[in-house]
PDB file of N, CA and C in Angstrom:
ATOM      1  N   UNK A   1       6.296 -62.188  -7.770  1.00  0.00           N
ATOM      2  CA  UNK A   1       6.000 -61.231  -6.726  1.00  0.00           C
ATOM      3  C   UNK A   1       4.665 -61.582  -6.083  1.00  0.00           C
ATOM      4  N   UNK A   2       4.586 -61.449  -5.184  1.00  0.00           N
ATOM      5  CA  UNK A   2       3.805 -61.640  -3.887  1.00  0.00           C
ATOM      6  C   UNK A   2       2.306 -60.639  -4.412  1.00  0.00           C
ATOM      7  N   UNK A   3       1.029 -60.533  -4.373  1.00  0.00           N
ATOM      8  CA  UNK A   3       0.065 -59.693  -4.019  1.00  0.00           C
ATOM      9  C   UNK A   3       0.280 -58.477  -3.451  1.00  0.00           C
ATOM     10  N   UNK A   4       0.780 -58.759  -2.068  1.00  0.00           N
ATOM     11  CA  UNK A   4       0.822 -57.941  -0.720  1.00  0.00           C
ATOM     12  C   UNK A   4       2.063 -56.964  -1.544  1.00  0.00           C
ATOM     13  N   UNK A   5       2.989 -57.143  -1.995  1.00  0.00           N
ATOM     14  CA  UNK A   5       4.201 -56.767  -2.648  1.00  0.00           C
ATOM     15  C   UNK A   5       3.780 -55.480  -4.041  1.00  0.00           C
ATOM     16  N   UNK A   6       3.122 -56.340  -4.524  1.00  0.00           N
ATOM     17  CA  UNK A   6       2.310 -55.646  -5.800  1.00  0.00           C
ATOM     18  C   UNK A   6       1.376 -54.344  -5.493  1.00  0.00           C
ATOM     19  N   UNK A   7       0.708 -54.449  -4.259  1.00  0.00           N
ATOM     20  CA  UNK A   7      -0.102 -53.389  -4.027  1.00  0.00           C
ATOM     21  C   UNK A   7       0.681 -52.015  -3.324  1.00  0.00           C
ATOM     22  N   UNK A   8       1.346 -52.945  -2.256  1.00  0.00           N
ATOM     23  CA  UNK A   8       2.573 -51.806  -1.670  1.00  0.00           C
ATOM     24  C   UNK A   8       3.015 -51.060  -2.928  1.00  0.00           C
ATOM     25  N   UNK A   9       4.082 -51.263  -3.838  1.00  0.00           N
ATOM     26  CA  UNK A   9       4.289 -50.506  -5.080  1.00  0.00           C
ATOM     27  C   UNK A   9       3.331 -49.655  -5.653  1.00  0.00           C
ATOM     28  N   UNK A  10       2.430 -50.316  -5.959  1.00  0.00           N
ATOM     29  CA  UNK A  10       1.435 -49.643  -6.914  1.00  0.00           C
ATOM     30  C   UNK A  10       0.758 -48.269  -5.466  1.00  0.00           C
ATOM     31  N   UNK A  11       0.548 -48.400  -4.047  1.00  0.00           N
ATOM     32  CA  UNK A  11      -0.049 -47.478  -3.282  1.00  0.00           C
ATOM     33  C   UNK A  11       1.348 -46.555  -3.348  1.00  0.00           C
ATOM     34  N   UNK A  12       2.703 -47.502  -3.282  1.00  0.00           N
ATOM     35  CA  UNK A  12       3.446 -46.456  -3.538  1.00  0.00           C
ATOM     36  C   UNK A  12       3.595 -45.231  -4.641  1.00  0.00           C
ATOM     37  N   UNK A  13       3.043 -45.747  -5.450  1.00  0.00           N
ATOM     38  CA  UNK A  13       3.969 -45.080  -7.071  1.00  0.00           C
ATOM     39  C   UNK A  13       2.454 -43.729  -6.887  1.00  0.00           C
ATOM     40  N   UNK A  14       1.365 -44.547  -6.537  1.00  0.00           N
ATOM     41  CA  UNK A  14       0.512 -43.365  -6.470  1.00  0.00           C
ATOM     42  C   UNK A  14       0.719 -42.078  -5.488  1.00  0.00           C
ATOM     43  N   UNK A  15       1.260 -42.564  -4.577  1.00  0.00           N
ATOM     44  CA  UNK A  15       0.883 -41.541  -3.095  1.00  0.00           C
ATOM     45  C   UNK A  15       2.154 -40.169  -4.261  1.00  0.00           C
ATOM     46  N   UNK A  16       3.167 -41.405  -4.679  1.00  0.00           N
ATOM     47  CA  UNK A  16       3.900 -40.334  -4.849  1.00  0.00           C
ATOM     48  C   UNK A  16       3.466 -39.267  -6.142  1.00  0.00           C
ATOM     49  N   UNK A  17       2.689 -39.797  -6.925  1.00  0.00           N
ATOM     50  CA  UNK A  17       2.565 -39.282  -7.976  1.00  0.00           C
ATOM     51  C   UNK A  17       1.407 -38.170  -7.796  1.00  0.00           C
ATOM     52  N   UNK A  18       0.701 -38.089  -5.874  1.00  0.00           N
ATOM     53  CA  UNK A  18      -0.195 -37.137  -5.750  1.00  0.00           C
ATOM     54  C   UNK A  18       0.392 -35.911  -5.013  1.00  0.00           C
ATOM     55  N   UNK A  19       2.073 -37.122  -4.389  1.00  0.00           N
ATOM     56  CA  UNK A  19       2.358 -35.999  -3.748  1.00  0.00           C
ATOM     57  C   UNK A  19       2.900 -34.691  -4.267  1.00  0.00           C
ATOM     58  N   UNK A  20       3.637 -35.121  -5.684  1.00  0.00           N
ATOM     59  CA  UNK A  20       4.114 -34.345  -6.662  1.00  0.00           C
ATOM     60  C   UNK A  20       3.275 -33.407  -7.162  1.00  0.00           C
ATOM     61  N   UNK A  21       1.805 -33.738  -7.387  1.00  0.00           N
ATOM     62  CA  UNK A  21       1.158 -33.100  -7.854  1.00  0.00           C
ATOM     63  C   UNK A  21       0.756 -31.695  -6.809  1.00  0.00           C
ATOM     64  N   UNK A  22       0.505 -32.320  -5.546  1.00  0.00           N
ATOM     65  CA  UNK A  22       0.354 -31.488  -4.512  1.00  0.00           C
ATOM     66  C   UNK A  22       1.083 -30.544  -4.812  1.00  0.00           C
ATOM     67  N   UNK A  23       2.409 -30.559  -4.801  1.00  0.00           N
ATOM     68  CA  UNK A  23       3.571 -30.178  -5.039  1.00  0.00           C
ATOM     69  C   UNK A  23       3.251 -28.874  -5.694  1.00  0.00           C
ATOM     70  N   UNK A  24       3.193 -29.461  -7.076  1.00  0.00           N
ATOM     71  CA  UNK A  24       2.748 -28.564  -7.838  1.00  0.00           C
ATOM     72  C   UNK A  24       2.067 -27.402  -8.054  1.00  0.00           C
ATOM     73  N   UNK A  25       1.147 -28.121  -7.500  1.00  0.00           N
ATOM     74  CA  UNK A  25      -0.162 -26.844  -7.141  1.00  0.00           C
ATOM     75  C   UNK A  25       0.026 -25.729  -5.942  1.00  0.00           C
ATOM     76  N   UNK A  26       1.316 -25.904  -5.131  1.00  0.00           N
ATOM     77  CA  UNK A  26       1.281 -25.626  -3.980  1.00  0.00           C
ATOM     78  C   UNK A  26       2.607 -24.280  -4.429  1.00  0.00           C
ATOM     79  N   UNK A  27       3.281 -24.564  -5.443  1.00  0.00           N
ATOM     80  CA  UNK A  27       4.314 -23.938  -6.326  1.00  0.00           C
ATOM     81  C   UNK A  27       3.707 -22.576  -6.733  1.00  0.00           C
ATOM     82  N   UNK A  28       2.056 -23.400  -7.378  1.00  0.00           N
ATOM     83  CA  UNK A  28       1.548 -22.280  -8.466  1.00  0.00           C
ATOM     84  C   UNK A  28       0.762 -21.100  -7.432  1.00  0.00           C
ATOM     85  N   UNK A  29       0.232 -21.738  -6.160  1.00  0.00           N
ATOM     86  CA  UNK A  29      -0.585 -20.999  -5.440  1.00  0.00           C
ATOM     87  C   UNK A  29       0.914 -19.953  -4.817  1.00  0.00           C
ATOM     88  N   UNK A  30       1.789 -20.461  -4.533  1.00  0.00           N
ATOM     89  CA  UNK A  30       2.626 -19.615  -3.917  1.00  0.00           C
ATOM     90  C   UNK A  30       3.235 -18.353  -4.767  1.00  0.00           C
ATOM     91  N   UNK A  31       3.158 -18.809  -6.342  1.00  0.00           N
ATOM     92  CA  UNK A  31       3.436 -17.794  -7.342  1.00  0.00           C
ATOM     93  C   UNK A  31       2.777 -17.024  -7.673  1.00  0.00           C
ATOM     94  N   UNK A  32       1.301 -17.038  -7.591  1.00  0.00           N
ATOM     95  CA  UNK A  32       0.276 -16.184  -7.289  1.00  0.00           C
ATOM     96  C   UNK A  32       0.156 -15.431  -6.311  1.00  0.00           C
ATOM     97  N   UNK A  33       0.425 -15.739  -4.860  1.00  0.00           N
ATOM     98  CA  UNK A  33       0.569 -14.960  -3.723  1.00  0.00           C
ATOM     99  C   UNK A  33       1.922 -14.127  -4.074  1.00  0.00           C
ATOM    100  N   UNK A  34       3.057 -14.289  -4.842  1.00  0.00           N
ATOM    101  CA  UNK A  34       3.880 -13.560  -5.025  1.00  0.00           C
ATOM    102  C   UNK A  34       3.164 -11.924  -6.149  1.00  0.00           C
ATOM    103  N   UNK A  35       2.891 -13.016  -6.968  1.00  0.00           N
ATOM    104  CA  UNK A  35       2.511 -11.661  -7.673  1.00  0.00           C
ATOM    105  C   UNK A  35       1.381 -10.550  -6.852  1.00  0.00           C
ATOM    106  N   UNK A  36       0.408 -10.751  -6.185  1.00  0.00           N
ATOM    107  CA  UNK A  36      -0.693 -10.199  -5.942  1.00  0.00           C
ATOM    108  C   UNK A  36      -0.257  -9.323  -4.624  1.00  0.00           C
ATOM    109  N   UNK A  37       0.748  -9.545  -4.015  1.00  0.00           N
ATOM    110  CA  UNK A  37       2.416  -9.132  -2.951  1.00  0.00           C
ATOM    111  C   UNK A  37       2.424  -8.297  -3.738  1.00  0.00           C
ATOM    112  N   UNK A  38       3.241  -8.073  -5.013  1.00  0.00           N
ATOM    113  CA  UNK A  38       3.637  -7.514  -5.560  1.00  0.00           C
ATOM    114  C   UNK A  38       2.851  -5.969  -6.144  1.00  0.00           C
ATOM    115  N   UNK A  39       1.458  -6.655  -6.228  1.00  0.00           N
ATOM    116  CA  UNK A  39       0.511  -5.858  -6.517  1.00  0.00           C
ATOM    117  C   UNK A  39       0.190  -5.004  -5.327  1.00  0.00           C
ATOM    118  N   UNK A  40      -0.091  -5.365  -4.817  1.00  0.00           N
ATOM    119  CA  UNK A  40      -0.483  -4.858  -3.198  1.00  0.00           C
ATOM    120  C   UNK A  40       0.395  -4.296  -2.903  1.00  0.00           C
ATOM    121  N   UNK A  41       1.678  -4.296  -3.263  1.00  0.00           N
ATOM    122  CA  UNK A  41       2.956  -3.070  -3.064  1.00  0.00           C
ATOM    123  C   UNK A  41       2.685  -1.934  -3.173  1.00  0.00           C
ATOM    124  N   UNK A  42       3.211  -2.634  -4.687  1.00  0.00           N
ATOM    125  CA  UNK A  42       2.420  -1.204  -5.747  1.00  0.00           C
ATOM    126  C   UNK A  42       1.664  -0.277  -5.482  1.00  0.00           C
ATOM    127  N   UNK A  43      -0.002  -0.068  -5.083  1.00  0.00           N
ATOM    128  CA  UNK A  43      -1.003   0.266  -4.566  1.00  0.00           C
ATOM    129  C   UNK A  43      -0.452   0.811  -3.392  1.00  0.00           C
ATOM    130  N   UNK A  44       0.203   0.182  -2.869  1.00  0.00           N
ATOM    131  CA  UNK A  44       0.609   0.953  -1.309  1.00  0.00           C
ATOM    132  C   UNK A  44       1.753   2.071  -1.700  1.00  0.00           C
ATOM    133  N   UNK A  45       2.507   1.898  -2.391  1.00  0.00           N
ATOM    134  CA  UNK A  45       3.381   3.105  -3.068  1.00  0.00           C
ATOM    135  C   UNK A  45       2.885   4.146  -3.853  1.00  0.00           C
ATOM    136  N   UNK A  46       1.752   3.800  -4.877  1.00  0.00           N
ATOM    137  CA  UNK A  46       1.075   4.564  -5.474  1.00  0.00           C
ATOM    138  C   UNK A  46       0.810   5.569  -4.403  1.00  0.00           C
ATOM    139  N   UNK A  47       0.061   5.021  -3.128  1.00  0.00           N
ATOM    140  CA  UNK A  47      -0.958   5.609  -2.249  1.00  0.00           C
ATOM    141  C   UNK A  47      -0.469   6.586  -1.276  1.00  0.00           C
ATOM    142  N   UNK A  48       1.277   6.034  -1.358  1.00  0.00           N
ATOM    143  CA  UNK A  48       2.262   6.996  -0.084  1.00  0.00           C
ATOM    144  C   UNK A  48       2.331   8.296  -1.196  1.00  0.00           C
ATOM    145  N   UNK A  49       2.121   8.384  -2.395  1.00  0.00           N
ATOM    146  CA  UNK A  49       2.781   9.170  -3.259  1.00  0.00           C
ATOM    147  C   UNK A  49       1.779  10.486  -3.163  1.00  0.00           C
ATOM    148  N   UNK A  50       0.041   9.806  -3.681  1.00  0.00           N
ATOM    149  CA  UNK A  50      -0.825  10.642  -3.415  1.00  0.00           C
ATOM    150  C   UNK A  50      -1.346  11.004  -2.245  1.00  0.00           C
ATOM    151  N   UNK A  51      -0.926  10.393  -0.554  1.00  0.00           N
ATOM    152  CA  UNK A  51      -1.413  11.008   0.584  1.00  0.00           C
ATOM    153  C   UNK A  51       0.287  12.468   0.197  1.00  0.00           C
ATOM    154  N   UNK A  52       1.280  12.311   0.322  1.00  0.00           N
ATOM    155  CA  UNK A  52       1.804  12.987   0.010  1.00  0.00           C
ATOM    156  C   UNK A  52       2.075  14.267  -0.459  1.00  0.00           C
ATOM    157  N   UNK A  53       1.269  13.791  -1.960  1.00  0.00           N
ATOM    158  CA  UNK A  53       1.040  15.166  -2.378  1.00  0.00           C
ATOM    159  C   UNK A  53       0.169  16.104  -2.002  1.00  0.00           C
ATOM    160  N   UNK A  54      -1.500  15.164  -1.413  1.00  0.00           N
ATOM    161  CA  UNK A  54      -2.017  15.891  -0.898  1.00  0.00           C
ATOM    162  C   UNK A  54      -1.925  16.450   0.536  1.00  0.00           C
ATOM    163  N   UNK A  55      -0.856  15.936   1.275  1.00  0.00           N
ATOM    164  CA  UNK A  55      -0.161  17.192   2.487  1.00  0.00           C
ATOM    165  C   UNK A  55       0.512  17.790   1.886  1.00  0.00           C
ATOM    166  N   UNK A  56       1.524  17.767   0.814  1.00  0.00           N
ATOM    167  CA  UNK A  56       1.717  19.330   0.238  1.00  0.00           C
ATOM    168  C   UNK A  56       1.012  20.248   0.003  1.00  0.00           C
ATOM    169  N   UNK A  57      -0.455  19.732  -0.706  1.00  0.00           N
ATOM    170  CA  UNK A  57      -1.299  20.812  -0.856  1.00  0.00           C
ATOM    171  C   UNK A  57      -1.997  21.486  -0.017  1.00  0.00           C
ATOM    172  N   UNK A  58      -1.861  20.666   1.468  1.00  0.00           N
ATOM    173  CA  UNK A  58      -2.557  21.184   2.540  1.00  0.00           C
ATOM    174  C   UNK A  58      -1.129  21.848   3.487  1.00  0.00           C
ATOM    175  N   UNK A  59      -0.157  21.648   3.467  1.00  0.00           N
ATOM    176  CA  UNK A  59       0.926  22.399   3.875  1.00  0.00           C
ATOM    177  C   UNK A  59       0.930  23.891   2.701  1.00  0.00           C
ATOM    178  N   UNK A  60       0.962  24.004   1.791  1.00  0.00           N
ATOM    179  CA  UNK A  60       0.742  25.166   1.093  1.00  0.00           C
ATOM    180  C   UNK A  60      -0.578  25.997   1.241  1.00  0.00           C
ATOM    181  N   UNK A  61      -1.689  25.288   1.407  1.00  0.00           N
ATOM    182  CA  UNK A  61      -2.706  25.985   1.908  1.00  0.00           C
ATOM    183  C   UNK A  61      -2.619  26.784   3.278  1.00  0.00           C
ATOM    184  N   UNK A  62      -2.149  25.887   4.186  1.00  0.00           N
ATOM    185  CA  UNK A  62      -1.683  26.620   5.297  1.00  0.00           C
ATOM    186  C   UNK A  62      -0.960  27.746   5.528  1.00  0.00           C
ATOM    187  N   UNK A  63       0.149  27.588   4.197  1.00  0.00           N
ATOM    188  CA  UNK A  63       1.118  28.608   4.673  1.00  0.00           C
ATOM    189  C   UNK A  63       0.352  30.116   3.599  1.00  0.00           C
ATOM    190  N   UNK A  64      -0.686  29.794   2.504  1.00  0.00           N
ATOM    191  CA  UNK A  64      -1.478  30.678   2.355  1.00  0.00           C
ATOM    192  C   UNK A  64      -2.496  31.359   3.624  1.00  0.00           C
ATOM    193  N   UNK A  65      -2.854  30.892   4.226  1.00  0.00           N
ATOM    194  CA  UNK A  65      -3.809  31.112   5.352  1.00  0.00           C
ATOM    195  C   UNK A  65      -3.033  31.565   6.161  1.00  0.00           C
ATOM    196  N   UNK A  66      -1.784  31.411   6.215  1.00  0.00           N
ATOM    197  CA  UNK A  66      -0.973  32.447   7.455  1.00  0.00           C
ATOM    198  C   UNK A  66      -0.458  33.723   7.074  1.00  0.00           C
ATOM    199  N   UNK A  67      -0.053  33.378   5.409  1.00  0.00           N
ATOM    200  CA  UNK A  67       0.035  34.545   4.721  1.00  0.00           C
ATOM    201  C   UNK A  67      -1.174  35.989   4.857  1.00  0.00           C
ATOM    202  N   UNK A  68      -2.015  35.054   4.354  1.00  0.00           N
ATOM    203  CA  UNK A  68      -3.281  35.932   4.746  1.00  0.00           C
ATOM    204  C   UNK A  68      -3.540  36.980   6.196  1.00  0.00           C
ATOM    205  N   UNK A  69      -3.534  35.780   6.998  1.00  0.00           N
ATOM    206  CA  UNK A  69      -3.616  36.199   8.621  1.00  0.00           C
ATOM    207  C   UNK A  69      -2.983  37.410   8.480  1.00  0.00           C
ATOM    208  N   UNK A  70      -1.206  37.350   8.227  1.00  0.00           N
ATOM    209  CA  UNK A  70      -0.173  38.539   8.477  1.00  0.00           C
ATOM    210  C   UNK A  70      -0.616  39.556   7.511  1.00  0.00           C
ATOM    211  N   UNK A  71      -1.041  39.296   6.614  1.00  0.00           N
ATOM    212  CA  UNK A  71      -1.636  40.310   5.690  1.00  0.00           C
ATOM    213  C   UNK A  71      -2.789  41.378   6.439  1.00  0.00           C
ATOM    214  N   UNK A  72      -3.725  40.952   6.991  1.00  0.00           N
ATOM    215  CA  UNK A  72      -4.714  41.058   7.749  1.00  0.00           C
ATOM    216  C   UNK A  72      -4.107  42.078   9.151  1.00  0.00           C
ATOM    217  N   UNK A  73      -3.779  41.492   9.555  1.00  0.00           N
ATOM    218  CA  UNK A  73      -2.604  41.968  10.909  1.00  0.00           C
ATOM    219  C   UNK A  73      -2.394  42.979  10.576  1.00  0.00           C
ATOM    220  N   UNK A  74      -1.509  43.579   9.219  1.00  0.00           N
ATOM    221  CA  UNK A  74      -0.793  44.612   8.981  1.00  0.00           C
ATOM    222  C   UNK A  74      -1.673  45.831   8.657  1.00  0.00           C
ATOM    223  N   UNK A  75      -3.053  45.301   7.853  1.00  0.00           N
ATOM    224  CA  UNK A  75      -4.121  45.877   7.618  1.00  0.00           C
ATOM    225  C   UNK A  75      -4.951  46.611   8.759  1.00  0.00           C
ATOM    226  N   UNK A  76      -5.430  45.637   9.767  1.00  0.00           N
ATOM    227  CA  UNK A  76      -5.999  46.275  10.975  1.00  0.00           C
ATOM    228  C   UNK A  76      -5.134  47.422  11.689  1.00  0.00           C
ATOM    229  N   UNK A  77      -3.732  47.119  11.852  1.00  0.00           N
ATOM    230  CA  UNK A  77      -2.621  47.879  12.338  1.00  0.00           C
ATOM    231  C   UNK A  77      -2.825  49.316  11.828  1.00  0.00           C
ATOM    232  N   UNK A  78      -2.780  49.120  10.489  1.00  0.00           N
ATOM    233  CA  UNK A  78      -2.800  50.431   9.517  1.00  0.00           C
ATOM    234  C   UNK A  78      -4.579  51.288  10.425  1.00  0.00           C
ATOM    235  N   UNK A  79      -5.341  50.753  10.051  1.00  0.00           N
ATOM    236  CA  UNK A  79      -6.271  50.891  10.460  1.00  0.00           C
ATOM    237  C   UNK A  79      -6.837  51.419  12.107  1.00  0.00           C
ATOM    238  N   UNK A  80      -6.050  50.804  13.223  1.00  0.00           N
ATOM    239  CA  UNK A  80      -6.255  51.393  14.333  1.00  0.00           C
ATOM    240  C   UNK A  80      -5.304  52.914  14.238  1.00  0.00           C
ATOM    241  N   UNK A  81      -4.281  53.057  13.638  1.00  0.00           N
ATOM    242  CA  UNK A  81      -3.175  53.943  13.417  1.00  0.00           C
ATOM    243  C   UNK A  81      -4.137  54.842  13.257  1.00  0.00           C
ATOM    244  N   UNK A  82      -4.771  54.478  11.742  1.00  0.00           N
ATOM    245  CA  UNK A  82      -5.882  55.721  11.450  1.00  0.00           C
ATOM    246  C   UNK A  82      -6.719  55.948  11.831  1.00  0.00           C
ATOM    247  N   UNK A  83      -6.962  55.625  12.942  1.00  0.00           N
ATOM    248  CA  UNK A  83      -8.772  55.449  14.094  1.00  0.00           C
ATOM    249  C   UNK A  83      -7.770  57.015  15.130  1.00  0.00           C
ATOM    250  N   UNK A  84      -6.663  56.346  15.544  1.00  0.00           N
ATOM    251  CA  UNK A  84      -6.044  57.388  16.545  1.00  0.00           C
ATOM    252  C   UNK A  84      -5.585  58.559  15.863  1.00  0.00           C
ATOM    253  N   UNK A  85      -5.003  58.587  15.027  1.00  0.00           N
ATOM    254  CA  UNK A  85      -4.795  60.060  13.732  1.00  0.00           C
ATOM    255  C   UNK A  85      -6.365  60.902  13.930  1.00  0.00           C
ATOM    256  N   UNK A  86      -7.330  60.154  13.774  1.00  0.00           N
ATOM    257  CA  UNK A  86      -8.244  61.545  13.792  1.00  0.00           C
ATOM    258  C   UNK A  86      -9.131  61.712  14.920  1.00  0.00           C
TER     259      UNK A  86
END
């Protein structure tokens, strides 16, 4: 075999043996971006759960505060009633 022959092979066998490696690494980085996806889900579901609950608690507060209001309403009512009675 030729020099020129010998080196071709040998630049070959390397390129490939970096490209594989590339490869590799490019596998593991993508399996990491899967998991940390995955994570970052999560967190975002966690987070729909607790904005959630806390508009329930502010939808129930509300409907206390209107409760109230009508409570109030019925009270003053009573109250002008008894302003005109005497």
């Amino acid at each position: 075999m030729d020099i020129v022959q010998l080196t071709i092979i040998i630049i070959s066998i390397v390129l490939t043996l970096l490209v594989v490696v590339l490869g590799v690494q490019v596998w593991f980085i993508l399996k990491e971006m899967r998991l940390s996806l995955q994570k970052i889900n999560k967190m975002l579901e966690d987070f729909g759960k607790v904005t959630g609950s806390v508009g329930e608690g502010v939808s129930n507060l509300s409907g206390l505060v209107s409760g109230m209001k009508a409570g109030l309403s019925v009270f003053s009512a009573f109250r002008k009633r008894g302003e005109k009675d005497e």
